[in-house]
Each structure stands twice: as structure tokens, then as C-alpha cells.
N, C-alpha and C. Protein backbone atom coordinates (compact mmCIF):
# COMPACT_ATOMS: atom_id res chain seq x y z
N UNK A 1 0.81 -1.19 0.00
CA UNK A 1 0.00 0.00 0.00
C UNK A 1 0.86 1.26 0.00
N UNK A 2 2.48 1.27 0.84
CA UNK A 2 2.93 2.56 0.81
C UNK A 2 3.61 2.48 0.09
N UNK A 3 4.18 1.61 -1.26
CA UNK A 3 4.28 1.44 -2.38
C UNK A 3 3.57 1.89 -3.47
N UNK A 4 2.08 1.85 -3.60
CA UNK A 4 1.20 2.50 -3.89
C UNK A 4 1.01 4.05 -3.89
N UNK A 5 1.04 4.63 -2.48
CA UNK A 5 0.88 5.92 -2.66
C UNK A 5 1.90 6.49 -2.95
N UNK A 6 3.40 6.03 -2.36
CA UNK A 6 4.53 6.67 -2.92
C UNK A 6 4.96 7.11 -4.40
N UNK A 7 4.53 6.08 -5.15
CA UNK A 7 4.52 5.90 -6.97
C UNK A 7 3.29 7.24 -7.06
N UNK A 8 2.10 7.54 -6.34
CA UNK A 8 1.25 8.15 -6.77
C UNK A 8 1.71 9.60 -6.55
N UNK A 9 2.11 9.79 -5.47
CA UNK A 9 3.00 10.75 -4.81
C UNK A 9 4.10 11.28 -5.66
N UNK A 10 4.78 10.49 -5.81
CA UNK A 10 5.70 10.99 -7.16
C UNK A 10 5.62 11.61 -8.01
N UNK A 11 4.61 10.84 -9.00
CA UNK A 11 4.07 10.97 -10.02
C UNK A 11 3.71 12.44 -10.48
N UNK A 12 2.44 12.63 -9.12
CA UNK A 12 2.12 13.90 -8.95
C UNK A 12 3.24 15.20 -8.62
N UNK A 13 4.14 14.90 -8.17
CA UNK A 13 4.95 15.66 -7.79
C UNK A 13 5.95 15.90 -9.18
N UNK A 14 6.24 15.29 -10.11
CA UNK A 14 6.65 15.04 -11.73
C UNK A 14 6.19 15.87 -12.12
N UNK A 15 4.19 15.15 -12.53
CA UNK A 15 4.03 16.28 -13.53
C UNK A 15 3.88 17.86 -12.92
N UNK A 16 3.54 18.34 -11.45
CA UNK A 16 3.67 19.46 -11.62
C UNK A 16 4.56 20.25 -11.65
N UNK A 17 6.10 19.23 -11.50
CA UNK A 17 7.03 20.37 -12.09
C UNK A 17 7.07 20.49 -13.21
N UNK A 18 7.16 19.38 -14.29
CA UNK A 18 7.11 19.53 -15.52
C UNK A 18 5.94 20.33 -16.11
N UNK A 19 5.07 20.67 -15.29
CA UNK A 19 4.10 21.50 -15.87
C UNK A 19 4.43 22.92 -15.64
N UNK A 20 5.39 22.95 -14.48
CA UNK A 20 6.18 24.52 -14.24
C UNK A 20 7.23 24.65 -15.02
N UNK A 21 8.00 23.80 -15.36
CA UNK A 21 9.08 23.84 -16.31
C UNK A 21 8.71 24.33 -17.85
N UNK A 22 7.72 23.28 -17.91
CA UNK A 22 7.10 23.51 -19.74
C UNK A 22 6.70 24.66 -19.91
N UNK A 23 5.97 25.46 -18.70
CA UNK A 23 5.21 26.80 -18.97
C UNK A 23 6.19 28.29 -18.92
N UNK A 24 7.42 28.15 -18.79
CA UNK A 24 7.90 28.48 -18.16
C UNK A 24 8.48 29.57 -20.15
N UNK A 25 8.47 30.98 -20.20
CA UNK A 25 9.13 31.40 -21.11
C UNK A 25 10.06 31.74 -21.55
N UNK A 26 11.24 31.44 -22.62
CA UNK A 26 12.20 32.10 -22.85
C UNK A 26 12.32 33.35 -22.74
N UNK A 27 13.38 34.02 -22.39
CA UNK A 27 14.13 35.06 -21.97
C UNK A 27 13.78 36.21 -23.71
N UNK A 28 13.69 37.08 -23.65
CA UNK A 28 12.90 37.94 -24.68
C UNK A 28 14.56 38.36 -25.25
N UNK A 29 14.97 38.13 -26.63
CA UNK A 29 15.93 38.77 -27.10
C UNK A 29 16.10 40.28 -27.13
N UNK A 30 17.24 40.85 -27.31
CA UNK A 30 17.01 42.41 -27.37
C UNK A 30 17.59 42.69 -29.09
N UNK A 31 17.36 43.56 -29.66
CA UNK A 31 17.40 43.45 -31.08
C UNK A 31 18.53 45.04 -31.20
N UNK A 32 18.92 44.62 -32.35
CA UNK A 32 20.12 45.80 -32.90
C UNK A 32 19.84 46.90 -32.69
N UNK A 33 18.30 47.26 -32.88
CA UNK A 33 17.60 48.45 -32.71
C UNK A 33 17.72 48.92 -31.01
N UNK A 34 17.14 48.04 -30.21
CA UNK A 34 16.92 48.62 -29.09
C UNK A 34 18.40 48.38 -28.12
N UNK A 35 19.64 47.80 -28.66
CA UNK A 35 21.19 48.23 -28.15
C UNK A 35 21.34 49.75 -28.64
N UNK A 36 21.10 49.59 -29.88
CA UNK A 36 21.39 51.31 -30.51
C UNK A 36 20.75 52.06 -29.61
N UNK A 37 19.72 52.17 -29.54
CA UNK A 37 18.91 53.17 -28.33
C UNK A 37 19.60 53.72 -27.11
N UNK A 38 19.66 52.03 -26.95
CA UNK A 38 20.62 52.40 -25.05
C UNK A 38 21.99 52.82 -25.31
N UNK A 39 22.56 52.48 -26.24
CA UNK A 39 24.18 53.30 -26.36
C UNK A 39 23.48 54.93 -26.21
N UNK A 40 22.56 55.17 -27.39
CA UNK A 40 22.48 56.87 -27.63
C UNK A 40 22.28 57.14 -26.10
N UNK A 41 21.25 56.56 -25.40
CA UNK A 41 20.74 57.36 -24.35
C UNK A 41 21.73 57.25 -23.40
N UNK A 42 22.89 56.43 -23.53
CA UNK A 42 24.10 56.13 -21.79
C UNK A 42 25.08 57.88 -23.08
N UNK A 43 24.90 57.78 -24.28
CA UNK A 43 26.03 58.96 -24.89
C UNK A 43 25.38 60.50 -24.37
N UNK A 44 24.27 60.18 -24.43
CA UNK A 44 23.62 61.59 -24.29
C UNK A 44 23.49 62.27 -22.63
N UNK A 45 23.29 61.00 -21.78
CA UNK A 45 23.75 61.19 -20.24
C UNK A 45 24.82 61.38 -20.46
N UNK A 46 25.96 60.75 -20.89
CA UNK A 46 27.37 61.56 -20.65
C UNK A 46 27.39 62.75 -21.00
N UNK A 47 26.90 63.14 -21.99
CA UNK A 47 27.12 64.56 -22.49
C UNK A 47 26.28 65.51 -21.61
N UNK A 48 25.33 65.20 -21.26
CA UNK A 48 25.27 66.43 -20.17
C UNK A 48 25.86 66.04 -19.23
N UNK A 49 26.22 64.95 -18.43
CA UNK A 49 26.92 65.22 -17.56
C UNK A 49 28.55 65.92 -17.39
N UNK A 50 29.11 65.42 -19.05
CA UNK A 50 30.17 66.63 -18.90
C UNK A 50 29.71 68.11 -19.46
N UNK A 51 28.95 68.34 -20.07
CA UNK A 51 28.85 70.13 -19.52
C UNK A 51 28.35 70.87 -18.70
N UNK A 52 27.46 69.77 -17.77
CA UNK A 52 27.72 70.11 -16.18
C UNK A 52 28.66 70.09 -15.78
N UNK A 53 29.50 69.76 -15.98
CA UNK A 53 31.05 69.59 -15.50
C UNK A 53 31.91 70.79 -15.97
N UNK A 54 31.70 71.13 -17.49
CA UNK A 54 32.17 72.48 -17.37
C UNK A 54 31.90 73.16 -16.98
N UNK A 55 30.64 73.51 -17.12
CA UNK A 55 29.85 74.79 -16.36
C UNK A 55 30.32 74.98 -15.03
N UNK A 56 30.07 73.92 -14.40
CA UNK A 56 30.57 73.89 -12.69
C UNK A 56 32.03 74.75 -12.45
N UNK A 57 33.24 74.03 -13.31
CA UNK A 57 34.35 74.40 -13.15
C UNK A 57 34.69 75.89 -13.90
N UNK A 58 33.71 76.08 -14.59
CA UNK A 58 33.97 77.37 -15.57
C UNK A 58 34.77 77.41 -16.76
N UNK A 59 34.93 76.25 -17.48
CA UNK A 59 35.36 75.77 -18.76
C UNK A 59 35.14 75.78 -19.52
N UNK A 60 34.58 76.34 -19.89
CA UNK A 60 33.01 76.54 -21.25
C UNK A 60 33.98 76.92 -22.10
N UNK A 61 35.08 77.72 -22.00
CA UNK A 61 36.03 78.06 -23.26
C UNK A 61 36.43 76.64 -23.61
N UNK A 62 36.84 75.41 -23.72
CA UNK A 62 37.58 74.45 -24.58
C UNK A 62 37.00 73.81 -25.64
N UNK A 63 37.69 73.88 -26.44
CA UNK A 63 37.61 73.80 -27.65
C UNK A 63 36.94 71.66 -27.96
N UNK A 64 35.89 71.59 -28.64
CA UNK A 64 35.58 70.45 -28.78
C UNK A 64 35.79 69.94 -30.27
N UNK A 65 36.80 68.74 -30.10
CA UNK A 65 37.17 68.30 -31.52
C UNK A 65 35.28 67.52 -32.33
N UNK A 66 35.63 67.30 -33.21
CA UNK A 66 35.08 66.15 -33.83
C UNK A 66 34.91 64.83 -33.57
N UNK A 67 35.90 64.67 -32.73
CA UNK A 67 35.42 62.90 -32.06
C UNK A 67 34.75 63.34 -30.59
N UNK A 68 34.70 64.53 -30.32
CA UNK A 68 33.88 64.31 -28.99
C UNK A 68 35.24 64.89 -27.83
N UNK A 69 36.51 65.27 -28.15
CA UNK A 69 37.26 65.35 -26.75
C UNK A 69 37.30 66.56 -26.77
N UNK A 70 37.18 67.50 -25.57
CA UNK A 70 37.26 68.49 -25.02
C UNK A 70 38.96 68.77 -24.65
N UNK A 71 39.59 69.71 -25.23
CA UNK A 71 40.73 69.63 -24.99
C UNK A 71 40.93 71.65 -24.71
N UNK A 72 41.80 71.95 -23.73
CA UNK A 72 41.91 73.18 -23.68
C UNK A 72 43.85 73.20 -23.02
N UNK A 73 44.17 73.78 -24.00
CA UNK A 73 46.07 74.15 -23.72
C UNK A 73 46.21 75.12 -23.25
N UNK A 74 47.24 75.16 -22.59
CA UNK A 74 47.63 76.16 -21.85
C UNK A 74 49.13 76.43 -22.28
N UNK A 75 49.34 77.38 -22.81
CA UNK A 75 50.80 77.08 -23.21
C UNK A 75 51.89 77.90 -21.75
N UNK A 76 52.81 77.65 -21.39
CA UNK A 76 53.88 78.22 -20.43
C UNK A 76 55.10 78.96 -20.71
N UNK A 77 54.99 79.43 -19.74
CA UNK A 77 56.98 80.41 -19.97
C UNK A 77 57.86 79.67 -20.71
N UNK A 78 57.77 78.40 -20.83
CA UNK A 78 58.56 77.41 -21.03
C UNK A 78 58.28 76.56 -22.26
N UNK A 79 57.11 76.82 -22.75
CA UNK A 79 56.46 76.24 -24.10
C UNK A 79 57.02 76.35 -25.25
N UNK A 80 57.32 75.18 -26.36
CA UNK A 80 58.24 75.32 -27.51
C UNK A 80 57.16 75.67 -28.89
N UNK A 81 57.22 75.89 -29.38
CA UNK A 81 56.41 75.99 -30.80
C UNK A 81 56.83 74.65 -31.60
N UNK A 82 57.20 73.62 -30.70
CA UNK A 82 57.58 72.14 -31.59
C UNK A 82 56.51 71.48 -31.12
N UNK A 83 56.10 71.32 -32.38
CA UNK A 83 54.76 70.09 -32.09
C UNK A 83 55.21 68.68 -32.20
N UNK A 84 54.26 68.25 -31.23
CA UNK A 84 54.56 66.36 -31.39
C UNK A 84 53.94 65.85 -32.56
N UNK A 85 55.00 65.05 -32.95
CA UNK A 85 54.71 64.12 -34.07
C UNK A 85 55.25 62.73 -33.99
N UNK A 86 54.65 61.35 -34.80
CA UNK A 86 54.70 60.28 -34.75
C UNK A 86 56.19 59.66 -34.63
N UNK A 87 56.64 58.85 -33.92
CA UNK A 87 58.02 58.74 -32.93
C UNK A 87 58.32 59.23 -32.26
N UNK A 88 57.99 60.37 -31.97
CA UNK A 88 58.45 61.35 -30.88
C UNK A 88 58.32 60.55 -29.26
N UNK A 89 59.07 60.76 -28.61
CA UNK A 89 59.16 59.91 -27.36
C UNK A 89 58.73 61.27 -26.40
N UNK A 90 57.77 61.03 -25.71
CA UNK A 90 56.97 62.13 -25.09
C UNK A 90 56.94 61.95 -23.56
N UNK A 91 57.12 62.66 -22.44
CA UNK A 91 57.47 62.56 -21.35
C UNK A 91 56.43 63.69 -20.80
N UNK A 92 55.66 63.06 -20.03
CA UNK A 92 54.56 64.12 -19.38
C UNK A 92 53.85 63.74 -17.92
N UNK A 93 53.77 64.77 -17.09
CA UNK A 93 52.77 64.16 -16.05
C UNK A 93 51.47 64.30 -16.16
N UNK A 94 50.47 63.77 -15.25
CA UNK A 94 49.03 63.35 -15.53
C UNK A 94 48.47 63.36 -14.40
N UNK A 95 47.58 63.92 -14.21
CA UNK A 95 46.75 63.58 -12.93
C UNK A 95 45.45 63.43 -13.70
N UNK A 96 44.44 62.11 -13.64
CA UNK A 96 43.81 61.30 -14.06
C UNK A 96 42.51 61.75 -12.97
N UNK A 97 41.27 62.21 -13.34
CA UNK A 97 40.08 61.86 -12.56
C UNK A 97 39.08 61.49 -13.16
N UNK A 98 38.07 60.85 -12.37
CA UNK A 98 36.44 60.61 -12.61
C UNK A 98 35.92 61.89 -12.72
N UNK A 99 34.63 62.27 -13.42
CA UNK A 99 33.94 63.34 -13.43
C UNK A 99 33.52 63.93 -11.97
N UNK A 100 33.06 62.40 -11.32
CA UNK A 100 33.29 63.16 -9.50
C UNK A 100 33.93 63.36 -8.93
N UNK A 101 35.26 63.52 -9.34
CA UNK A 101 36.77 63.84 -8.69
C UNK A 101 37.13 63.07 -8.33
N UNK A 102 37.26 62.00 -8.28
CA UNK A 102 38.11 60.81 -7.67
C UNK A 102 39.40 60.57 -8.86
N UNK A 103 40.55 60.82 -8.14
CA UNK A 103 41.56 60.52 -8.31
C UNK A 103 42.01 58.94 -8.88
N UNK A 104 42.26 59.15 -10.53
CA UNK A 104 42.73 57.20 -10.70
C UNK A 104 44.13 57.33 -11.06
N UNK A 105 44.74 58.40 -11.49
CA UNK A 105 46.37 58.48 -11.47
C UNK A 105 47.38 59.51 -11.37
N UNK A 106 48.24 59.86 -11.01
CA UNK A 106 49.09 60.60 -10.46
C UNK A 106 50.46 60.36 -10.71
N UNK A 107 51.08 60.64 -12.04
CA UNK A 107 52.52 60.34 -12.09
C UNK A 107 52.56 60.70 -13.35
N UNK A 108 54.09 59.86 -13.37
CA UNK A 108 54.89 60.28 -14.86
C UNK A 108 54.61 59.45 -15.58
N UNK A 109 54.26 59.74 -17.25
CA UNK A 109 54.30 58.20 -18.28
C UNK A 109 54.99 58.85 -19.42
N UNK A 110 55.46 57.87 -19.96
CA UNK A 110 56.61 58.07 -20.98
C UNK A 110 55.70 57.30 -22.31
N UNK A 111 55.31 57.70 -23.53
CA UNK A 111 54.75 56.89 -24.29
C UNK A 111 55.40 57.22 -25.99
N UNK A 112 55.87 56.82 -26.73
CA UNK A 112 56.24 57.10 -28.25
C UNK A 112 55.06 57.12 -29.17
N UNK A 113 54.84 57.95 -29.46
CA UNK A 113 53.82 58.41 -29.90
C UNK A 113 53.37 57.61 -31.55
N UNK A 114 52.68 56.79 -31.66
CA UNK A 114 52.22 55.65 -32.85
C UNK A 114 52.83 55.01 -32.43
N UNK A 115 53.04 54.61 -31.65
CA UNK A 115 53.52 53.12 -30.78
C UNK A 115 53.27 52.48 -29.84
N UNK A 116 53.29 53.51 -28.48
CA UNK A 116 52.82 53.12 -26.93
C UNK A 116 51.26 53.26 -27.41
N UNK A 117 50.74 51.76 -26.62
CA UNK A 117 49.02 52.04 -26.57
C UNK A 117 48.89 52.69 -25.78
N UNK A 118 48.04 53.77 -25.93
CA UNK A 118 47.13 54.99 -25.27
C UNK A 118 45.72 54.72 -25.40
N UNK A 119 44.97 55.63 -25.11
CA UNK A 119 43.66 55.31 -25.11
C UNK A 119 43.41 56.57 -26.17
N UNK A 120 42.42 56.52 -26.86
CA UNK A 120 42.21 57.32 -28.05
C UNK A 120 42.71 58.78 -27.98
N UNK A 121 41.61 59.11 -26.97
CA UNK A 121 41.66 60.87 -26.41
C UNK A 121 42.74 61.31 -26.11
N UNK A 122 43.48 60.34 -25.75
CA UNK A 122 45.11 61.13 -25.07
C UNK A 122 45.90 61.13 -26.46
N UNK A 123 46.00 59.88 -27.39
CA UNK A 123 46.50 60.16 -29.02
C UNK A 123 46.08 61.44 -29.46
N UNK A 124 44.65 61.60 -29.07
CA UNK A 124 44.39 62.87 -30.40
C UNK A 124 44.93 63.70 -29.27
N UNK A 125 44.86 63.89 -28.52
CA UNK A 125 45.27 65.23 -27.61
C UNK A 125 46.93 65.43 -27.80
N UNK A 126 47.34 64.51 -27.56
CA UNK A 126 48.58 64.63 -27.97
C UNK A 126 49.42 64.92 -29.32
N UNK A 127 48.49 65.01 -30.26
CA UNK A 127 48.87 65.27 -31.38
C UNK A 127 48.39 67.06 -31.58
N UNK A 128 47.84 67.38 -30.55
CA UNK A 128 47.52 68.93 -30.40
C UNK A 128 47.95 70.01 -30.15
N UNK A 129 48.85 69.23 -29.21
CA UNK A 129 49.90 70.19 -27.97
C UNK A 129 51.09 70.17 -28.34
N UNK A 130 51.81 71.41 -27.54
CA UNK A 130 53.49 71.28 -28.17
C UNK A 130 54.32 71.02 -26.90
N UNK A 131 55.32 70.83 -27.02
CA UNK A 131 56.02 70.28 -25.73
C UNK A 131 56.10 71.68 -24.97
N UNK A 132 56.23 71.13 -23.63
CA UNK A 132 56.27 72.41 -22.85
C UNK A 132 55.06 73.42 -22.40
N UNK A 133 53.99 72.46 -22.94
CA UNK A 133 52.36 73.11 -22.88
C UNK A 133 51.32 72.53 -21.39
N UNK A 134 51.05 72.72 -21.05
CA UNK A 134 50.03 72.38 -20.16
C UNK A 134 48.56 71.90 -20.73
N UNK A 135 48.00 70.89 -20.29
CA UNK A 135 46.33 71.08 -21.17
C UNK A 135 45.33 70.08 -20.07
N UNK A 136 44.20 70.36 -20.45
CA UNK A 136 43.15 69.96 -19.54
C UNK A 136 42.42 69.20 -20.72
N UNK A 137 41.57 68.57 -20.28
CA UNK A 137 41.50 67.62 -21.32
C UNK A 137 40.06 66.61 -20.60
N UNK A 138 39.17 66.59 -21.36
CA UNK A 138 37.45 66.01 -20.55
C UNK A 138 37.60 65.12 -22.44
N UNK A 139 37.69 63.60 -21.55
CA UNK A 139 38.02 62.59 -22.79
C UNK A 139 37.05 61.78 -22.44
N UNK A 140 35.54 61.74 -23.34
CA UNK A 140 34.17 61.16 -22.87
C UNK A 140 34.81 59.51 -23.02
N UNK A 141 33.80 58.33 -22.40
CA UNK A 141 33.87 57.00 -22.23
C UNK A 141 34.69 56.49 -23.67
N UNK A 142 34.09 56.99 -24.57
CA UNK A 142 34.02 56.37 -26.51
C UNK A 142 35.41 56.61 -26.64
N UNK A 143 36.06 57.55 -26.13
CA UNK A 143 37.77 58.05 -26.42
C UNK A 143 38.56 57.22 -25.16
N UNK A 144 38.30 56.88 -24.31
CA UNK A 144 39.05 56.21 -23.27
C UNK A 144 38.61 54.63 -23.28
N UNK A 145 37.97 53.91 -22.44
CA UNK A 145 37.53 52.63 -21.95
C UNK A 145 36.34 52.50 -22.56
N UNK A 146 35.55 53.23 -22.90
CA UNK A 146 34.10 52.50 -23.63
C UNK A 146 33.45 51.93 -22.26
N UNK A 147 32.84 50.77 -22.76
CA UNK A 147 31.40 50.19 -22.17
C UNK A 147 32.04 49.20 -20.99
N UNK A 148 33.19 49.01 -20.94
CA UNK A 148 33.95 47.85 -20.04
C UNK A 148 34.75 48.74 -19.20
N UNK A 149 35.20 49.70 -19.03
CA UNK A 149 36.11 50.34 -17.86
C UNK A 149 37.25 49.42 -18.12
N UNK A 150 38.18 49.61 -17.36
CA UNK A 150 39.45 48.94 -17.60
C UNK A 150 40.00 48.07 -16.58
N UNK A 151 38.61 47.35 -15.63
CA UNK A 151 38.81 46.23 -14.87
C UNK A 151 39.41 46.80 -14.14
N UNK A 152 39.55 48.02 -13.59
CA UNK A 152 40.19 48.40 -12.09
C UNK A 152 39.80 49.79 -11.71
N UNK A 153 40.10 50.81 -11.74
CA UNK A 153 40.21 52.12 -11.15
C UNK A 153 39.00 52.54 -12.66
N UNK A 154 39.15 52.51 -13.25
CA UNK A 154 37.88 53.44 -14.40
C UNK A 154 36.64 52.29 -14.19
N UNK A 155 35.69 53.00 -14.12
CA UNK A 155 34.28 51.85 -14.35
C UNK A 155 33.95 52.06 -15.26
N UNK A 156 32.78 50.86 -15.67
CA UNK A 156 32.14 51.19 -17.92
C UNK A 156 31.79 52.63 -17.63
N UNK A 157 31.51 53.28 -18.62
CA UNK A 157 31.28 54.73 -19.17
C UNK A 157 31.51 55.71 -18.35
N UNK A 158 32.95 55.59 -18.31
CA UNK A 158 33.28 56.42 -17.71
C UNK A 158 34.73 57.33 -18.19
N UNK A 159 33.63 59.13 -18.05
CA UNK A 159 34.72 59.97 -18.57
C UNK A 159 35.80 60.44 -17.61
N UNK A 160 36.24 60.36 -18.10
CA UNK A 160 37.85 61.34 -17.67
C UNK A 160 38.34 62.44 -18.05
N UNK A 161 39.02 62.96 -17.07
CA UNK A 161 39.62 64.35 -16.79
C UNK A 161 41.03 64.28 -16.76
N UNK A 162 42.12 64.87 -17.70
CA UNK A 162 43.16 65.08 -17.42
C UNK A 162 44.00 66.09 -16.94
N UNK A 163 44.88 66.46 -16.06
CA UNK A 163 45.54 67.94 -16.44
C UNK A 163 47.28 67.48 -16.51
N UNK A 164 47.63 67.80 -17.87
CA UNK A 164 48.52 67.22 -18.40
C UNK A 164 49.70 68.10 -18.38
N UNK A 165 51.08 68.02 -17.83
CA UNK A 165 51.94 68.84 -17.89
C UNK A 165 53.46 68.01 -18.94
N UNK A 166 52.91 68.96 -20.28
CA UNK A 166 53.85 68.42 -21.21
C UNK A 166 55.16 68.69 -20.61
N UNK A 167 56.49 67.96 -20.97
CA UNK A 167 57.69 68.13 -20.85
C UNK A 167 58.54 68.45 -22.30
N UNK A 168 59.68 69.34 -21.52
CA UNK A 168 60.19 69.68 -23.23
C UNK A 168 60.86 68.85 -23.68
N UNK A 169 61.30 69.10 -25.09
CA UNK A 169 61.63 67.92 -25.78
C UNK A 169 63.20 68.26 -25.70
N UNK A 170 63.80 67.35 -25.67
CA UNK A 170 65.05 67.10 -25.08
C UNK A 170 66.29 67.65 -26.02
């Protein structure tokens, strides 16, 4: 007999998972169209959030290229009228922030310019400035790390702030 109800017991207990399983719907694809959307709308939050960012700081003068980087030079007592060009071995400091000020770097980097990987915004920026120049520099997500951050100190879409103190050329 408790052979009996156990098999019945079962049974019942089977089909109503399989009746939760079967009913159960695939996961809804997302289509080319509606990724495109969400890129525009995470590009268009960045963009006001960096000209809130100028505004705040009072930056409204820098000059905005065509790919999107905000770059503003400062040239010094000390500034050459030699512009950087491709090989040039370039020696500069950097202080690196998040749009909310958090600090991601602080030092010296040495990079040869069409050679050392950089991240976009700092290539084109660097192809702007002359040695011996100072520049500030608001390099949106699309010119730096994109949609992945760089697995440590930058998170996905996230812009950056440079203030860059060129060194002269030797």
C-alpha cells in the first residue's frame, strides 16, 4: 500500500514540475535596434553630464574636436612651438580623474607616440599640444575605456579628466 501511494505521490509531484518547467518562457531577445537606443541614451547622459562639469568648473572656453574630446592648452613660460609628431618619445605628467573627482592616477608616463598604446583621447590630444604646454582635457567614455572600464580604477562609461603637464623635448 505505501508502495502505492509513494509511486502516486511521485508521479504527482513530476508532472507538476514539468508543468512549471514547460510553462515556463524564454528570456525575450534584445534586437540591434533597441542596443542602438541604449548606447544613444548612456552617450547623451554623458554629455550632459560633462557640460555640467564644465559649467561647474567654468570651462566653457575648450575647444571640442570632432570625435567628442574636449581639450583646452595652456601654453607656459617654457612652451616650444615644436609640435609632437609620430616617434616622438613624449614625457609628461598626468593627474587622471572621474567626473566626480576621484583621483585614478598621479605620475609620470613616458609613451612614443604611434607606438605606446594609449587610449584614443590622449593620441588625439597629444597630437595637439606642443612640448612644454600644459592642457586639460574632458576625454568622454568612446575616447578612453568604452562600455567595459578597464577592470580596475575606471568603471564602464566612464569619462575622464586630465591635467597634463607636457615636458620639453630634449
Amino acid at each position: 500500500m505505501y508502495k502505492y501511494l509513494f509511486t502516486i505521490l511521485f508521479s504527482l509531484f513530476f508532472i507538476s514540475c514539468k508543468n512549471q518547467i514547460g510553462t515556463a518562457k524564454p528570456p525575450e531577445l534584445i534586437g540591434t535596434e533597441q542596443i542602438l537606443q541604449m548606447h544613444k541614451k548612456l552617450a547623451l547622459d554623458e554629455q550632459i553630464g560633462i557640460e555640467a562639469f564644465l559649467n561647474r568648473k567654468g570651462w566653457g572656453n575648450m575647444e571640442r574636436t570632432g570625435s567628442g574630446l574636449y581639450i583646452f592648452p595652456r601654453p607656459t613660460a617654457n612652451s616650444h612651438s615644436i609640435p609632437i609628431k609620430y616617434g616622438d618619445t613624449v614625457v609628461f605628467s598626468a593627474k587622471i580623474f572621474l567626473l566626480n573627482g576621484t583621483k585614478i592616477f598621479d605620475g609620470i608616463q613616458t609613451v612614443i607616440i604611434g607606438k605606446t598604446e594609449i587610449i584614443q583621447g590622449l593620441r588625439e590630444a597629444l597630437g595637439r599640444v606642443r612640448y612644454g604646454e600644459n592642457a586639460f582635457l574632458v576625454v568622454p567614455s568612446h575616447l578612453a575605456f568604452g562600455f567595459s572600464g578597464d577592470g580596475d580604477a575606471v568603471p564602464p562609461y566612464a569619462t575622464l579628466i586630465y591635467e597634463l603637464n607636457i615636458r620639453n623635448k630634449n
